[in-house]
PDB file of N, CA and C in Angstrom:
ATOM      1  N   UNK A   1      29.232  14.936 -59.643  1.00  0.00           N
ATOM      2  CA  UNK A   1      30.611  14.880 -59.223  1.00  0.00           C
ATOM      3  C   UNK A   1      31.410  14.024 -60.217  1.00  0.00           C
ATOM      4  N   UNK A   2      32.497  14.413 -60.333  1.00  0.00           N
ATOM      5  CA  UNK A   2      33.583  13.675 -61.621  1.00  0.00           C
ATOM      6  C   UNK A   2      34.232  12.740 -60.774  1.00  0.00           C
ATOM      7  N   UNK A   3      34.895  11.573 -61.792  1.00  0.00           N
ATOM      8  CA  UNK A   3      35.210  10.994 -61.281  1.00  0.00           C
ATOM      9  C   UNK A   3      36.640  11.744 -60.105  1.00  0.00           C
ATOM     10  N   UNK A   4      37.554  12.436 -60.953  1.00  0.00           N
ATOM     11  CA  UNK A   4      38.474  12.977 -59.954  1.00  0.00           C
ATOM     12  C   UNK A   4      38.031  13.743 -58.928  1.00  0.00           C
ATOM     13  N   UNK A   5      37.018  14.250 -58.446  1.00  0.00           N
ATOM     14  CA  UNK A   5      36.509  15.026 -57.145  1.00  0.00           C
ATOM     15  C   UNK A   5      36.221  13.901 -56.442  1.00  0.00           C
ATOM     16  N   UNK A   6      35.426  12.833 -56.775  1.00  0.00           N
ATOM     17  CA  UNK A   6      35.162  12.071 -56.018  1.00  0.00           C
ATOM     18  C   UNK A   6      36.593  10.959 -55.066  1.00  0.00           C
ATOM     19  N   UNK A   7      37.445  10.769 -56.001  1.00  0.00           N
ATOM     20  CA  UNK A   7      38.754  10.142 -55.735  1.00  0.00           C
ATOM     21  C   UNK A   7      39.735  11.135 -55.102  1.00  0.00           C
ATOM     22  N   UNK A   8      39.624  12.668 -55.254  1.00  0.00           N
ATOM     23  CA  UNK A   8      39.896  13.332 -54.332  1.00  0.00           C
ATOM     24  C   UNK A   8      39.450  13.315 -52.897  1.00  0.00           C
ATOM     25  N   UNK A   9      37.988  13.998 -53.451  1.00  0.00           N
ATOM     26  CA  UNK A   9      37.446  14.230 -51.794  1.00  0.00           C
ATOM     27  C   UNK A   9      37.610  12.794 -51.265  1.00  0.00           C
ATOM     28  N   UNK A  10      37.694  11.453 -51.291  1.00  0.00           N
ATOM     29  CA  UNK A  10      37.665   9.824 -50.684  1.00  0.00           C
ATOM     30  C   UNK A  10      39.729  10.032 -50.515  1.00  0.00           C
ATOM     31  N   UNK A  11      40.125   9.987 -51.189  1.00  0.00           N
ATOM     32  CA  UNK A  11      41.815   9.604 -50.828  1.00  0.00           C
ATOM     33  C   UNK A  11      42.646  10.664 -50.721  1.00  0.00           C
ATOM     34  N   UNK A  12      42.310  11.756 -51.286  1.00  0.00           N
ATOM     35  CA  UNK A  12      43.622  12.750 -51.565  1.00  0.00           C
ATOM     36  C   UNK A  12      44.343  12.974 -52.409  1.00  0.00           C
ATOM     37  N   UNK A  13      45.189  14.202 -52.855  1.00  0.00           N
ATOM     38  CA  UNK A  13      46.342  14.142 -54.293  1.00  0.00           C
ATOM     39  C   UNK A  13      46.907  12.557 -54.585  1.00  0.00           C
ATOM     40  N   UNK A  14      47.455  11.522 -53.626  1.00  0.00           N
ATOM     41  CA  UNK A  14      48.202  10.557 -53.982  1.00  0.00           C
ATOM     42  C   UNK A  14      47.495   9.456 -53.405  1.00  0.00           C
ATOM     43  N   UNK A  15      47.253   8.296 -53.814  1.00  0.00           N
ATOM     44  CA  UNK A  15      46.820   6.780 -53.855  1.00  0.00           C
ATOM     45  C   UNK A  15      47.861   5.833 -53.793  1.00  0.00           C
ATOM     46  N   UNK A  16      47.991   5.377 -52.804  1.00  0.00           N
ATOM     47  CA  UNK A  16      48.666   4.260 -52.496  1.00  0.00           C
ATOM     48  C   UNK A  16      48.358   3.432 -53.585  1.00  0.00           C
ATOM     49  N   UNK A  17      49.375   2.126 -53.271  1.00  0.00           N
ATOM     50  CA  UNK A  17      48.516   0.663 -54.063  1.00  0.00           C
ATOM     51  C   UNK A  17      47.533   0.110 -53.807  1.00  0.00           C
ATOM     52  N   UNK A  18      47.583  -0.083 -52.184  1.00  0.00           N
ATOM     53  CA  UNK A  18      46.631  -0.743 -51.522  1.00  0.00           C
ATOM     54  C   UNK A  18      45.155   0.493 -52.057  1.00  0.00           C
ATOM     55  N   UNK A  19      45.290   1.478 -51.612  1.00  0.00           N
ATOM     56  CA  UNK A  19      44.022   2.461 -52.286  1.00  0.00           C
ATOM     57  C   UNK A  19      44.044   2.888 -53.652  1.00  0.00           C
ATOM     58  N   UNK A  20      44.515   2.150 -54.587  1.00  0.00           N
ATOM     59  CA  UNK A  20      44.654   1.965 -56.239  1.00  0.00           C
ATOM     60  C   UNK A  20      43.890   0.697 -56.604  1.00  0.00           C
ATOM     61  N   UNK A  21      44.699  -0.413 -55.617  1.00  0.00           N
ATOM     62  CA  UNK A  21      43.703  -1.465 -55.567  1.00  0.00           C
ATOM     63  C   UNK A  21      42.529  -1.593 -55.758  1.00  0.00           C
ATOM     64  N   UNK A  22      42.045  -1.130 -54.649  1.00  0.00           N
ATOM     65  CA  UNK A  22      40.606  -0.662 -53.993  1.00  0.00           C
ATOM     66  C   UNK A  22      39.904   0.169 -55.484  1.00  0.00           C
ATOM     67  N   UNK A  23      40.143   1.010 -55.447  1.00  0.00           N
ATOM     68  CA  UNK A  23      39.443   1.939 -56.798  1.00  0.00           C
ATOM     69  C   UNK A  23      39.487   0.853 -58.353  1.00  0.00           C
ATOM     70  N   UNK A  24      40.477   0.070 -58.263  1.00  0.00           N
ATOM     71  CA  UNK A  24      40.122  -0.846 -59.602  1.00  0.00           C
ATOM     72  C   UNK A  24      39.748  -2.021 -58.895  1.00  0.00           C
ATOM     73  N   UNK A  25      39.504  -2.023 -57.880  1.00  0.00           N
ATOM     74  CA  UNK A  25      38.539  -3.717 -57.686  1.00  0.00           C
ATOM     75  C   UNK A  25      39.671  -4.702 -58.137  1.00  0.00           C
ATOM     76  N   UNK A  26      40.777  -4.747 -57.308  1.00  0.00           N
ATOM     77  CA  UNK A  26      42.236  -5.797 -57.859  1.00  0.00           C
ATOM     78  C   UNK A  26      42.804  -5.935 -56.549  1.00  0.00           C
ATOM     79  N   UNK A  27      43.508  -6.786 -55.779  1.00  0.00           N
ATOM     80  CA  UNK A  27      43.973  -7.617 -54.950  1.00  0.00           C
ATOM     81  C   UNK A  27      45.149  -6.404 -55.514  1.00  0.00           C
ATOM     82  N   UNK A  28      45.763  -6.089 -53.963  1.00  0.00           N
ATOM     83  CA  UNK A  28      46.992  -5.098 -54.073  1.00  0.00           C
ATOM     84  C   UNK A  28      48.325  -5.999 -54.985  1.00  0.00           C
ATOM     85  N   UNK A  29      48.248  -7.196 -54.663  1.00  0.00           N
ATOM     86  CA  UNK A  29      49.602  -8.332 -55.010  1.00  0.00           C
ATOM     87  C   UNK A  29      49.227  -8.258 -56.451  1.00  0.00           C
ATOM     88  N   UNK A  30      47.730  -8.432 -57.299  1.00  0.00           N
ATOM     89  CA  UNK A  30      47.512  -8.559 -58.404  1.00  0.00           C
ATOM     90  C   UNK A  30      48.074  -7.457 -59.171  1.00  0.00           C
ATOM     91  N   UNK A  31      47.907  -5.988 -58.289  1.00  0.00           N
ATOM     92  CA  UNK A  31      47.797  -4.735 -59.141  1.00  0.00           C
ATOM     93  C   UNK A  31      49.374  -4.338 -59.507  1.00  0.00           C
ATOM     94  N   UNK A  32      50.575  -4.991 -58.615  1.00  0.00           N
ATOM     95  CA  UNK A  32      51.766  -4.960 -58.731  1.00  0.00           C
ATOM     96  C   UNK A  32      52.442  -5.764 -59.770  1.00  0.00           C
ATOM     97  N   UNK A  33      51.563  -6.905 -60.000  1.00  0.00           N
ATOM     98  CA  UNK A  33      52.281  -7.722 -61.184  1.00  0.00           C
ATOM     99  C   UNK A  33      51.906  -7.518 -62.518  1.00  0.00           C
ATOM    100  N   UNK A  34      50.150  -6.786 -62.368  1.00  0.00           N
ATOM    101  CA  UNK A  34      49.595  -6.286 -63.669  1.00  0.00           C
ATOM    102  C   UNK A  34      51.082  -4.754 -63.946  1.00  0.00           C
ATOM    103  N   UNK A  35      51.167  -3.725 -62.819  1.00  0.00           N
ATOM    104  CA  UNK A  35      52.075  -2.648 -63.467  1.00  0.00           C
ATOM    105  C   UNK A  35      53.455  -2.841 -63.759  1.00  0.00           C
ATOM    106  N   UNK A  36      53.967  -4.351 -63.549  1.00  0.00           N
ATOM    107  CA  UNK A  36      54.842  -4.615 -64.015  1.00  0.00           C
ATOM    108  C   UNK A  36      55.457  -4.878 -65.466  1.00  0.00           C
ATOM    109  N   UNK A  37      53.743  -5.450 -66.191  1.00  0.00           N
ATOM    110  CA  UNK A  37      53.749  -5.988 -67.385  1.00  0.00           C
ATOM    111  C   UNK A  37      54.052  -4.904 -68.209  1.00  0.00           C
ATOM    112  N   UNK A  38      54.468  -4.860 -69.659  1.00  0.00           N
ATOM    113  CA  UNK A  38      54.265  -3.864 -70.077  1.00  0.00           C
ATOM    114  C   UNK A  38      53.323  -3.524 -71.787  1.00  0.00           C
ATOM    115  N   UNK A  39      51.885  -3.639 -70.873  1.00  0.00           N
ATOM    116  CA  UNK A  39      50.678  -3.150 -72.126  1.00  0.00           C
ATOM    117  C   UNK A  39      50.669  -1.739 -71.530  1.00  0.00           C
ATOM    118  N   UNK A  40      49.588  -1.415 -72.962  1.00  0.00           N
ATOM    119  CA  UNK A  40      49.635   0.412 -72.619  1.00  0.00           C
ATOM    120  C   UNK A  40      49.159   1.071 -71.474  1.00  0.00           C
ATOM    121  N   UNK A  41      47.703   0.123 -71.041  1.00  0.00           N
ATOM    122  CA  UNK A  41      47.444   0.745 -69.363  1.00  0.00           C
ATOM    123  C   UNK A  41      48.685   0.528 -68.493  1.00  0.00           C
ATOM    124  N   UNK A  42      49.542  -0.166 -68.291  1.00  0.00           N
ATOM    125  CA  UNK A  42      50.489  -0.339 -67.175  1.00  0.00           C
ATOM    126  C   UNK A  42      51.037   0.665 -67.371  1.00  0.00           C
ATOM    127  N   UNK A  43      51.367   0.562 -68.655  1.00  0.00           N
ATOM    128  CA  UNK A  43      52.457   1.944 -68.953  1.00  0.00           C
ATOM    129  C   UNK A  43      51.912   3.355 -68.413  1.00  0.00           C
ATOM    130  N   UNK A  44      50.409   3.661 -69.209  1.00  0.00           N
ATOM    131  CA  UNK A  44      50.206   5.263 -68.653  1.00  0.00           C
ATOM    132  C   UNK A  44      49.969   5.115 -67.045  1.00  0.00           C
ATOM    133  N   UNK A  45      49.819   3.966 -66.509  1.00  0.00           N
ATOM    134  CA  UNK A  45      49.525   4.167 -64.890  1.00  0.00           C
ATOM    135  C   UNK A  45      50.947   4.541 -64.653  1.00  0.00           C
ATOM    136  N   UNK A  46      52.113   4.342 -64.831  1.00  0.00           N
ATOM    137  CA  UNK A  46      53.184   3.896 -64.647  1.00  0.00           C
ATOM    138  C   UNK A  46      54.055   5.510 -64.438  1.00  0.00           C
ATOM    139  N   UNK A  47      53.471   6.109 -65.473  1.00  0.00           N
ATOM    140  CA  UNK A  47      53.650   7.230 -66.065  1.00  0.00           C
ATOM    141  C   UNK A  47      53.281   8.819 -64.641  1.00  0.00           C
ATOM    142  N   UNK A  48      51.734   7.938 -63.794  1.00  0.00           N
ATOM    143  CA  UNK A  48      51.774   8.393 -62.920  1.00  0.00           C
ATOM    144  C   UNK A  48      52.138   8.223 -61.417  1.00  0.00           C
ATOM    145  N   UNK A  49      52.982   7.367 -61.545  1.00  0.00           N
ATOM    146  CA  UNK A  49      53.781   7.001 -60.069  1.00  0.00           C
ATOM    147  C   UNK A  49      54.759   7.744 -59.893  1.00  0.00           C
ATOM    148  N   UNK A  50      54.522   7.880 -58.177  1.00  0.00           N
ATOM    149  CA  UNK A  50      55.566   9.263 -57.649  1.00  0.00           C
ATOM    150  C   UNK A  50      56.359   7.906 -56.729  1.00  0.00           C
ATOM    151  N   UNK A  51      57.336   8.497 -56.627  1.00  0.00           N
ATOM    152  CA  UNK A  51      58.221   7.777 -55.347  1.00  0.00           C
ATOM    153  C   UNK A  51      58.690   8.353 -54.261  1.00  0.00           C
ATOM    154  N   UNK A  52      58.388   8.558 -52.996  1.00  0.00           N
ATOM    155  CA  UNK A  52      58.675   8.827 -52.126  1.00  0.00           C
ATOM    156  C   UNK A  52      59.291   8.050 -50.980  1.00  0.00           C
ATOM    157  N   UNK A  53      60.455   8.441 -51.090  1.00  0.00           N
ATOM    158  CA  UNK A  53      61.119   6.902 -50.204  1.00  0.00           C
ATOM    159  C   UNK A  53      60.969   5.749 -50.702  1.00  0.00           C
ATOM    160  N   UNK A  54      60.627   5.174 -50.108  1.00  0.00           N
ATOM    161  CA  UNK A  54      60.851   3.754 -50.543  1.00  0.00           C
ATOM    162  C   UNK A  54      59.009   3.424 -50.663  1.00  0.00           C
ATOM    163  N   UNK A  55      58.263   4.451 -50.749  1.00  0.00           N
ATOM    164  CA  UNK A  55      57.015   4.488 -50.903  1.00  0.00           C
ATOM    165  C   UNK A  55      56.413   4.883 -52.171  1.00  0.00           C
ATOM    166  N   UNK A  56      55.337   4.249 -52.429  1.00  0.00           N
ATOM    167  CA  UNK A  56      55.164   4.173 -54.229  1.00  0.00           C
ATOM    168  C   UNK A  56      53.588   4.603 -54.232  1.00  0.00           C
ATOM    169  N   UNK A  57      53.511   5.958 -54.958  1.00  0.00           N
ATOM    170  CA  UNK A  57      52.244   6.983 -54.793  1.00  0.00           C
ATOM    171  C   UNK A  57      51.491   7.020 -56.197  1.00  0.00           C
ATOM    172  N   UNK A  58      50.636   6.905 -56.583  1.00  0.00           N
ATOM    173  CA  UNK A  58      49.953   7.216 -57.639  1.00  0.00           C
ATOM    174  C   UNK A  58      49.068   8.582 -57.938  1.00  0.00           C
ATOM    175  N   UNK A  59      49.602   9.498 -58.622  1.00  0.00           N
ATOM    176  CA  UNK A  59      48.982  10.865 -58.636  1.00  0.00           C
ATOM    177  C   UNK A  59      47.167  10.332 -59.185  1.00  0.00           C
ATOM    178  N   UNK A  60      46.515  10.953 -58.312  1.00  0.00           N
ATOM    179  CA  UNK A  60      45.320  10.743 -58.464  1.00  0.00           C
ATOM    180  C   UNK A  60      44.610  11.486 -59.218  1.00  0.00           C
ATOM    181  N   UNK A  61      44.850  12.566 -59.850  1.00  0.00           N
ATOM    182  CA  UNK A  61      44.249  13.610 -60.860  1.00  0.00           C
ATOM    183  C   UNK A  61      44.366  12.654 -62.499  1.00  0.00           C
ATOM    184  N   UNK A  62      45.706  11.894 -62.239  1.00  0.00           N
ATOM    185  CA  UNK A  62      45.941  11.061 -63.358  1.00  0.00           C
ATOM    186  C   UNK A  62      45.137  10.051 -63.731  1.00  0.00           C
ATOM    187  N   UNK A  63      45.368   9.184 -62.309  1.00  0.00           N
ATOM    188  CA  UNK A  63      44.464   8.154 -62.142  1.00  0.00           C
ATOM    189  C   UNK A  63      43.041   7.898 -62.450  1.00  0.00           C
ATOM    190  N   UNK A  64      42.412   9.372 -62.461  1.00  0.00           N
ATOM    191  CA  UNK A  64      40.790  10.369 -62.594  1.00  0.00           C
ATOM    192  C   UNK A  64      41.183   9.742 -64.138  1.00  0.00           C
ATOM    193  N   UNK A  65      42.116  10.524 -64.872  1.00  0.00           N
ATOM    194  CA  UNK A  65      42.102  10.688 -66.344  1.00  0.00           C
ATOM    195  C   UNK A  65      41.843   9.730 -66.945  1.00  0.00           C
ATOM    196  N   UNK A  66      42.788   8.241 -66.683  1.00  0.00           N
ATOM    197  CA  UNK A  66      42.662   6.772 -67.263  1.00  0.00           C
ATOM    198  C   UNK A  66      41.348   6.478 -66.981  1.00  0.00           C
ATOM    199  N   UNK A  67      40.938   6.352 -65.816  1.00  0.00           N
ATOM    200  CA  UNK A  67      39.489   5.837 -65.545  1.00  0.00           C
ATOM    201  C   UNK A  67      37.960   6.687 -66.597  1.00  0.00           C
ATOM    202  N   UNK A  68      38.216   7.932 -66.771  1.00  0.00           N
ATOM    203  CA  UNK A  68      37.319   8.182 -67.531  1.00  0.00           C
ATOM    204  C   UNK A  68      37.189   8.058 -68.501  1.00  0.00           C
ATOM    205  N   UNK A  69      39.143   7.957 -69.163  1.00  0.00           N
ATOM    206  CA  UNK A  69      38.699   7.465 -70.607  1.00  0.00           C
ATOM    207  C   UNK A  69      38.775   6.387 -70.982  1.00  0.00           C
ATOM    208  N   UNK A  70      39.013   5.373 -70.409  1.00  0.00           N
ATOM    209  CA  UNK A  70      38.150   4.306 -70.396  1.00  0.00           C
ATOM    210  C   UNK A  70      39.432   2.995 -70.462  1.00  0.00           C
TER     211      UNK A  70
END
């Protein structure tokens, strides 16, 4: 199983923070001040945030992508 099937079949198309958190092993408060900064991981995570309302989604097919390549 790849990493994106597995982060599928466990969360779904979109990842919260709190379940972004969780998948990088980071304190939700930590993971908000790290995507604030701006190095190149913040940026391509950044790249995959959806906004819905006042709710802040991370496309998880993306999320698959960064994590495998490293």
């Amino acid at each position: 199983m790849t990493i994106e099937e597995t982060l599928l079949q466990r969360y779904g198309p979109l990842l919260s923070i709190s379940q972004l958190a969780t998948v990088l092993d980071r304190s939700a408060d930590g993971l908000r001040i790290s995507l604030r900064s701006s190095n190149e991981w913040s940026c391509r995570l950044n790249t995959s945030r959806l906004k819905i309302g006042r709710r802040v989604y991370f496309r998880t097919s993306e999320v698959a992508e960064l994590l495998a390549r490293g």
